[in-house]
N, C-alpha and C. Protein backbone atom coordinates (compact mmCIF):
# COMPACT_ATOMS: atom_id res chain seq x y z
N UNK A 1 126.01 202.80 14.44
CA UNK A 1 126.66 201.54 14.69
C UNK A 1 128.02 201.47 14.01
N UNK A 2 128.49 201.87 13.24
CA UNK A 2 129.59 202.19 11.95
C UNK A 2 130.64 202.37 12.99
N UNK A 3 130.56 203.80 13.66
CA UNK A 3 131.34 204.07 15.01
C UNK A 3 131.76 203.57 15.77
N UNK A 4 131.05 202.07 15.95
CA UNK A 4 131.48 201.74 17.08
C UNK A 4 132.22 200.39 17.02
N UNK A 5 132.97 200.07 18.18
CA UNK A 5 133.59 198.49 17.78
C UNK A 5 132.99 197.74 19.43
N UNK A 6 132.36 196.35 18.56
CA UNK A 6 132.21 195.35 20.10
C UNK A 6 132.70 194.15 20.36
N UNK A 7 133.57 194.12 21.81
CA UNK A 7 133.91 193.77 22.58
C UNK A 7 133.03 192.45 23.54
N UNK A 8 133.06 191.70 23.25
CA UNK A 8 132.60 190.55 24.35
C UNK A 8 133.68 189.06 25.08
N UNK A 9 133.29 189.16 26.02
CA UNK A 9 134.22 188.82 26.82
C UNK A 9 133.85 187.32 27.37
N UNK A 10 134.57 186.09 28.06
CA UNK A 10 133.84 185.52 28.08
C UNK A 10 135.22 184.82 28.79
N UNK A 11 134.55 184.13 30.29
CA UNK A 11 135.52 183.65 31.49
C UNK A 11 135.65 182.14 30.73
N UNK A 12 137.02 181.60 30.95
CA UNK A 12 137.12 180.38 30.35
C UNK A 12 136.89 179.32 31.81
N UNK A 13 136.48 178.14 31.04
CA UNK A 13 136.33 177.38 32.24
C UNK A 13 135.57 177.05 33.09
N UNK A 14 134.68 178.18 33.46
CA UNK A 14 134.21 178.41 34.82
C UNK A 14 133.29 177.81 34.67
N UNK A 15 131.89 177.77 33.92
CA UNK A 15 131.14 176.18 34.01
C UNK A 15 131.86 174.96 34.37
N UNK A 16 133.00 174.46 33.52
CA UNK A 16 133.78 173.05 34.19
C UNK A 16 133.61 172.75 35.37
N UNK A 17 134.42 173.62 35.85
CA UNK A 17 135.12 173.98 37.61
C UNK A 17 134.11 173.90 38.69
N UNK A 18 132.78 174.26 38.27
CA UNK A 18 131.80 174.54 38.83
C UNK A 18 130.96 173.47 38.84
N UNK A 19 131.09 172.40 37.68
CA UNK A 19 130.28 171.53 37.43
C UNK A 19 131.17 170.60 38.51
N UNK A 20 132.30 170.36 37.93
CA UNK A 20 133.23 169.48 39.13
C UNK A 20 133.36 169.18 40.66
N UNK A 21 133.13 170.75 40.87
CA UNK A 21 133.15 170.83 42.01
C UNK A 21 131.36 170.06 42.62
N UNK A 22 130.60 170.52 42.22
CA UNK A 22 129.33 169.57 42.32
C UNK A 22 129.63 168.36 42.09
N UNK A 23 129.77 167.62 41.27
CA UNK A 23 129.95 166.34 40.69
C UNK A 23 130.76 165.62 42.22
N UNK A 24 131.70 166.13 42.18
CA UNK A 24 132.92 165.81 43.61
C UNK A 24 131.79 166.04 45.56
N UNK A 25 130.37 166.50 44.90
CA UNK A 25 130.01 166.91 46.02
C UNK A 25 130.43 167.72 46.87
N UNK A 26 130.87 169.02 46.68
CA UNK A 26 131.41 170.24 47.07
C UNK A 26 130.52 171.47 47.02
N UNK A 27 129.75 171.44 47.05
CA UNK A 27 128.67 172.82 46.85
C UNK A 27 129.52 173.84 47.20
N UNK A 28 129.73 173.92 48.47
CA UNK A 28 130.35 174.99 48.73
C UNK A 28 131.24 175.94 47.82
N UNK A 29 132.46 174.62 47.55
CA UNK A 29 133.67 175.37 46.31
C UNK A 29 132.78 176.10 45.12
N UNK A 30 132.11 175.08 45.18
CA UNK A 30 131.35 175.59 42.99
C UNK A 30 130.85 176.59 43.92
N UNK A 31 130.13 177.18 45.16
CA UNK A 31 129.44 178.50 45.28
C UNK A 31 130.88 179.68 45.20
N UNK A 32 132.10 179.34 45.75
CA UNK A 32 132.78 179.87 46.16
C UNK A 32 133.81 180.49 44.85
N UNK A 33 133.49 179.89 44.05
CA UNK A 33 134.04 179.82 42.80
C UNK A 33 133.29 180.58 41.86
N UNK A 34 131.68 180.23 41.87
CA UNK A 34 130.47 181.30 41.60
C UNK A 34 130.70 182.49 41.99
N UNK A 35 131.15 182.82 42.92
CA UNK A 35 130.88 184.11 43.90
C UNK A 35 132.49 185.07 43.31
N UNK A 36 133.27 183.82 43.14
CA UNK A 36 134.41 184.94 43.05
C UNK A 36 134.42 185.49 41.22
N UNK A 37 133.92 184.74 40.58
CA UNK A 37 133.54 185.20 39.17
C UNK A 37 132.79 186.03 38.85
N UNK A 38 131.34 186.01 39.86
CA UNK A 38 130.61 187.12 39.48
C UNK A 38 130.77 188.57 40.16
N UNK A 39 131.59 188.19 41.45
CA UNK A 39 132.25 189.66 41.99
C UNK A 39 133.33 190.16 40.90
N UNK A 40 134.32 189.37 40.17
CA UNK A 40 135.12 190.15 39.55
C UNK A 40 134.27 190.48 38.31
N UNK A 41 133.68 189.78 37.71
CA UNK A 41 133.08 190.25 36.12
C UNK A 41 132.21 191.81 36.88
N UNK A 42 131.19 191.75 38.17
CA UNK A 42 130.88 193.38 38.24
C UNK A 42 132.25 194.08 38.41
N UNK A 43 133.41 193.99 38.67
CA UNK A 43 134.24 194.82 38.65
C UNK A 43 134.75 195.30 37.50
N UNK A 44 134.99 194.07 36.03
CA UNK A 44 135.05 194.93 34.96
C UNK A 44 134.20 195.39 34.50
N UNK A 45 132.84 195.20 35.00
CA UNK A 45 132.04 196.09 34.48
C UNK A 45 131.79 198.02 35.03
N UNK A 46 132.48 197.69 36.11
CA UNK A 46 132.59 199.08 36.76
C UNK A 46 133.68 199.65 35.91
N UNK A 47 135.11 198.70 35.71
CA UNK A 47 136.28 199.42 35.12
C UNK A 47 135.14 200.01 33.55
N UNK A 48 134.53 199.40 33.18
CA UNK A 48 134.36 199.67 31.71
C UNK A 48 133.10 201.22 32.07
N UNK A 49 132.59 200.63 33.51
CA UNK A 49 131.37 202.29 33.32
C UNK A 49 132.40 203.39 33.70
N UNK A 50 133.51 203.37 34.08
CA UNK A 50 134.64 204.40 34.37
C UNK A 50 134.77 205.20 33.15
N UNK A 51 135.17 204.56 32.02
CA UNK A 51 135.34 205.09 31.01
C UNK A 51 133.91 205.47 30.17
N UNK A 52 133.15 206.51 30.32
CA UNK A 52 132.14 207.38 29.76
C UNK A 52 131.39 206.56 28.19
N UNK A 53 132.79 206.74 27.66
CA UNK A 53 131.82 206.63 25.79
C UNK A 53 132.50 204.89 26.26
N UNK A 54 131.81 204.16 26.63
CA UNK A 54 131.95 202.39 26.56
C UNK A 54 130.51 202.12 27.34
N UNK A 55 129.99 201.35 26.20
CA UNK A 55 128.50 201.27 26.44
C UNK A 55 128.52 199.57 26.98
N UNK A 56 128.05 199.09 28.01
CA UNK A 56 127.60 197.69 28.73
C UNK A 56 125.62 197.26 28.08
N UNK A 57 126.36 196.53 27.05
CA UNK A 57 125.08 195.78 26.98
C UNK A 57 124.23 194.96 26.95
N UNK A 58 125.20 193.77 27.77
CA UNK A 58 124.55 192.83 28.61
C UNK A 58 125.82 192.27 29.29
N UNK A 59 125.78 191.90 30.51
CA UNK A 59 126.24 191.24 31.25
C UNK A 59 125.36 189.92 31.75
N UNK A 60 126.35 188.99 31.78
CA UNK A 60 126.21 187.36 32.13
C UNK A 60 126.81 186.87 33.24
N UNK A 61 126.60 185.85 33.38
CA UNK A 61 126.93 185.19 34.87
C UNK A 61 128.16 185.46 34.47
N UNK A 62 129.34 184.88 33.48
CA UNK A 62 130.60 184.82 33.03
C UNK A 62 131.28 185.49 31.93
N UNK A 63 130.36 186.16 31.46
CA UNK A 63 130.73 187.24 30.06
C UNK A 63 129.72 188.90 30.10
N UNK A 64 130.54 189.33 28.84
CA UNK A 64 130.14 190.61 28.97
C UNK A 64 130.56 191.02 28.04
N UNK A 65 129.40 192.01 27.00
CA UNK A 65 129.27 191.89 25.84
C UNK A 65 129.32 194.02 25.85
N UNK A 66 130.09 194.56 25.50
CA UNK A 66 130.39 195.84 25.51
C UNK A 66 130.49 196.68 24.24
N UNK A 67 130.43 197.75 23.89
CA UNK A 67 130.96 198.94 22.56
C UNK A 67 131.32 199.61 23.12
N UNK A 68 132.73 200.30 22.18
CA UNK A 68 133.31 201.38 22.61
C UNK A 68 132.97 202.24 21.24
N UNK A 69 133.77 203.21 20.88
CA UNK A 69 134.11 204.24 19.66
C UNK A 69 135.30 203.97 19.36
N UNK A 70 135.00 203.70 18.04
CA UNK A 70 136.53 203.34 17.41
C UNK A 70 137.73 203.95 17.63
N UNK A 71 137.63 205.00 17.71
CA UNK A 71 138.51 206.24 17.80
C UNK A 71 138.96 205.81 19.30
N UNK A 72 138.41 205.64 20.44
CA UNK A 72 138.68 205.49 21.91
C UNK A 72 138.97 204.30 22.17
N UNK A 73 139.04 203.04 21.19
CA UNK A 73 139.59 201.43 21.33
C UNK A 73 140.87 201.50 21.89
N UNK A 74 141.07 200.50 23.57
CA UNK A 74 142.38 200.50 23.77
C UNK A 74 142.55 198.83 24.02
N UNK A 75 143.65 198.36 23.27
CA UNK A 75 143.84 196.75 23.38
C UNK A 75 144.29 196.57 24.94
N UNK A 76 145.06 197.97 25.10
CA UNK A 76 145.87 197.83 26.61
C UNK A 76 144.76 197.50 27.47
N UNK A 77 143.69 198.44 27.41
CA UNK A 77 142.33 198.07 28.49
C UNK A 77 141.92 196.73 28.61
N UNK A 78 141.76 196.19 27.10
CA UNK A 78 141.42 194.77 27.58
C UNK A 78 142.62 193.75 28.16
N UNK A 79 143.88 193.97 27.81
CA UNK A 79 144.95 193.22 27.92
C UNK A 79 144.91 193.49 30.13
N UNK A 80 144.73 194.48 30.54
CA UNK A 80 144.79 194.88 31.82
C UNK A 80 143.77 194.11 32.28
N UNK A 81 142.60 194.00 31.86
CA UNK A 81 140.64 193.11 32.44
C UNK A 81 141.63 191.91 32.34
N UNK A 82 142.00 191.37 31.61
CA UNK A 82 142.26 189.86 31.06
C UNK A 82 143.30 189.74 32.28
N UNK A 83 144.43 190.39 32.40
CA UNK A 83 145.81 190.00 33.57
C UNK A 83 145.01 189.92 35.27
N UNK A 84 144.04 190.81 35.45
CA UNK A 84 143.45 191.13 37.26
C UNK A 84 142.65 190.45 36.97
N UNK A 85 141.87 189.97 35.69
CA UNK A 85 140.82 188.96 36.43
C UNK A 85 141.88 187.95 36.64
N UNK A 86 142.74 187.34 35.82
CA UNK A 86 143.31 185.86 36.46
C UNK A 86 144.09 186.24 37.67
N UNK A 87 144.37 187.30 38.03
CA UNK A 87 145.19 187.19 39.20
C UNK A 87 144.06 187.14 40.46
N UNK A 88 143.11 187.96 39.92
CA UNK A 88 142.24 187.48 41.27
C UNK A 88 141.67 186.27 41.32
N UNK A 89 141.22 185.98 40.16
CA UNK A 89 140.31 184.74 40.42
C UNK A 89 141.24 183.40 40.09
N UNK A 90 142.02 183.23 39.33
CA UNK A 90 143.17 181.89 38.82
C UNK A 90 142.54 181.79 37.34
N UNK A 91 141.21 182.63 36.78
CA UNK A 91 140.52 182.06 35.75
C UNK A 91 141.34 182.77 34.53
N UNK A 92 141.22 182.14 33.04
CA UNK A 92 141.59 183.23 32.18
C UNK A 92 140.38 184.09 31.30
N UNK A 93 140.58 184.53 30.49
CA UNK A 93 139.43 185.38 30.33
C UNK A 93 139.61 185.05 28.25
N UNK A 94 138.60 184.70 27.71
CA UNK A 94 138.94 184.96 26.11
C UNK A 94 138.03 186.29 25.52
N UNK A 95 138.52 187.36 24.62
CA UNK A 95 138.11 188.06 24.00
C UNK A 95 137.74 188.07 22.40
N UNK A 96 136.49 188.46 21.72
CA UNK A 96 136.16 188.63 20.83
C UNK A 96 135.84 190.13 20.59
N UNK A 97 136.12 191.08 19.16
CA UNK A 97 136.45 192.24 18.61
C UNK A 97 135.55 192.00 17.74
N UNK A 98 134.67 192.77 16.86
CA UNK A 98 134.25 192.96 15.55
C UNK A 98 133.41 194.42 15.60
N UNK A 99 133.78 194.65 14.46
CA UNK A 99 132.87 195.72 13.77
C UNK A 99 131.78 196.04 14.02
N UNK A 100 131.06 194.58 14.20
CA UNK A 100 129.48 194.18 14.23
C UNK A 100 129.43 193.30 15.69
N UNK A 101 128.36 192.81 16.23
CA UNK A 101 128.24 192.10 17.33
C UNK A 101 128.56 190.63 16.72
N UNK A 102 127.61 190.19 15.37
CA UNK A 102 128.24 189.06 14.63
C UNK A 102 129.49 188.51 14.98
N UNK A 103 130.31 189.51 14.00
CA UNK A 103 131.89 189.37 13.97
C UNK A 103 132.70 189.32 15.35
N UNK A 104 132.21 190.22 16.68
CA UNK A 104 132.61 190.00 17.60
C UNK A 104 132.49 188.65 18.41
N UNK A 105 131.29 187.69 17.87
CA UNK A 105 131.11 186.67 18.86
C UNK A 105 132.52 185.38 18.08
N UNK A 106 131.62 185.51 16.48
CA UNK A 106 132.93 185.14 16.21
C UNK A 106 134.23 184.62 16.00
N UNK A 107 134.51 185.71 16.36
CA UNK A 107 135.86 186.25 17.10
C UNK A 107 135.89 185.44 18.33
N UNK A 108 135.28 185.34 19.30
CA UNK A 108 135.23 185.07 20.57
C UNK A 108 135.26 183.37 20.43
N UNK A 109 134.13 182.99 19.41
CA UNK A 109 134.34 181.32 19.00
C UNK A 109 135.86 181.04 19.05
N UNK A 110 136.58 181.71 18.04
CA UNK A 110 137.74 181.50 17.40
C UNK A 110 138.51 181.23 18.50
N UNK A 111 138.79 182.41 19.28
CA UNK A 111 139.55 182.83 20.73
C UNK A 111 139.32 181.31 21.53
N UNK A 112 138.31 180.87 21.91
CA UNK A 112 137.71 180.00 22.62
C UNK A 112 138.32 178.61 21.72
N UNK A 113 137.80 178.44 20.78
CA UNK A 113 138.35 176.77 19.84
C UNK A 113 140.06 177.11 19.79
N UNK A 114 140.65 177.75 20.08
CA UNK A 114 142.19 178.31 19.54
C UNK A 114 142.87 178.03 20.63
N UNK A 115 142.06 178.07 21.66
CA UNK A 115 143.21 177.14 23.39
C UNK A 115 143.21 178.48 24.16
N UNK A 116 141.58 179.22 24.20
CA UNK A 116 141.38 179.94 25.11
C UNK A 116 142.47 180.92 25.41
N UNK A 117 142.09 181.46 26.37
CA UNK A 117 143.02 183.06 26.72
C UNK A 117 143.73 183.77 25.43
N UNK A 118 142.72 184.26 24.63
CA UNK A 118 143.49 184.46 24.08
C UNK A 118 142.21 186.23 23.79
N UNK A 119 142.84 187.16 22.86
CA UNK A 119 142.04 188.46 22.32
C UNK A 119 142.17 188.13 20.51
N UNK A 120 141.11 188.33 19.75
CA UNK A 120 141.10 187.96 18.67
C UNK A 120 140.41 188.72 18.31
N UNK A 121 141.01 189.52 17.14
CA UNK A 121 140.25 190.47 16.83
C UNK A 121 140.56 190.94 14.68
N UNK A 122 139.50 191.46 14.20
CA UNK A 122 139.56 192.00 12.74
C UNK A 122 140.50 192.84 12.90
N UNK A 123 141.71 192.67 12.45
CA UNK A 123 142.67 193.87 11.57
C UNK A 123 142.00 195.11 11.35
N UNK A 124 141.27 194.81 10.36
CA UNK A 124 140.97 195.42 9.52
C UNK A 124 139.44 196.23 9.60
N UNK A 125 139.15 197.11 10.98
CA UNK A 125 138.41 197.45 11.91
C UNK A 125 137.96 198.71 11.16
């Protein structure tokens, strides 16, 4: 575990949007809105099985909780997931980093209470 650093990810919003769209009596949108979140989150999950040593270990309706090897950490990778999901979907995406899964969620709190879209991560890794 020492080796490794985790990554969890987590779509901003998308409960709201979804609730709204119900609330407004729209089923459709909140499905349509459902559908386009959980098609892109399997897509970063494909970008992430692309890369070999990045382990997927749980995926959620709207997040996704990952390890890489320290040594193989690229901020660019997540900075790239974070830009195509909002371009496909309009959503933004917040990231949490830690050492530990702990520290990574976190992280992800922080990201999330801090005005969303944002990657937040330990320095000191």
């Amino acid at each position: 575990m020492g080796n490794n650093i985790f990554i969890r990810l987590d779509v901003d919003n998308a409960g709201d949007s979804i609730e709204l769209a119900l609330l407004k009596s729209d089923p459709k949108k909140a499905q349509r809105v459902h559908d386009s979140i959980q098609e892109n989150i399997n897509l970063i999950v494909e970008m992430i099985h692309e890369k070999h040593t990045r382990t997927v270990l749980m995926k959620g309706s709207d997040d996704i909780l990952f390890s890489v090897n320290k040594n193989e950490f690229d901020i660019n990778f997540l900075k790239k997931i974070k830009s195509e999901f909002k371009l496909r979907t309009g959503f933004s995406i917040s990231i949490g980093i830690g050492s530990t899964i702990t520290q990574c969620l976190l992280n992800l709190r922080i990201a999330k209470v801090s005005g969303k879209d944002k990657i937040v991560e330990n320095k000191n890794r």
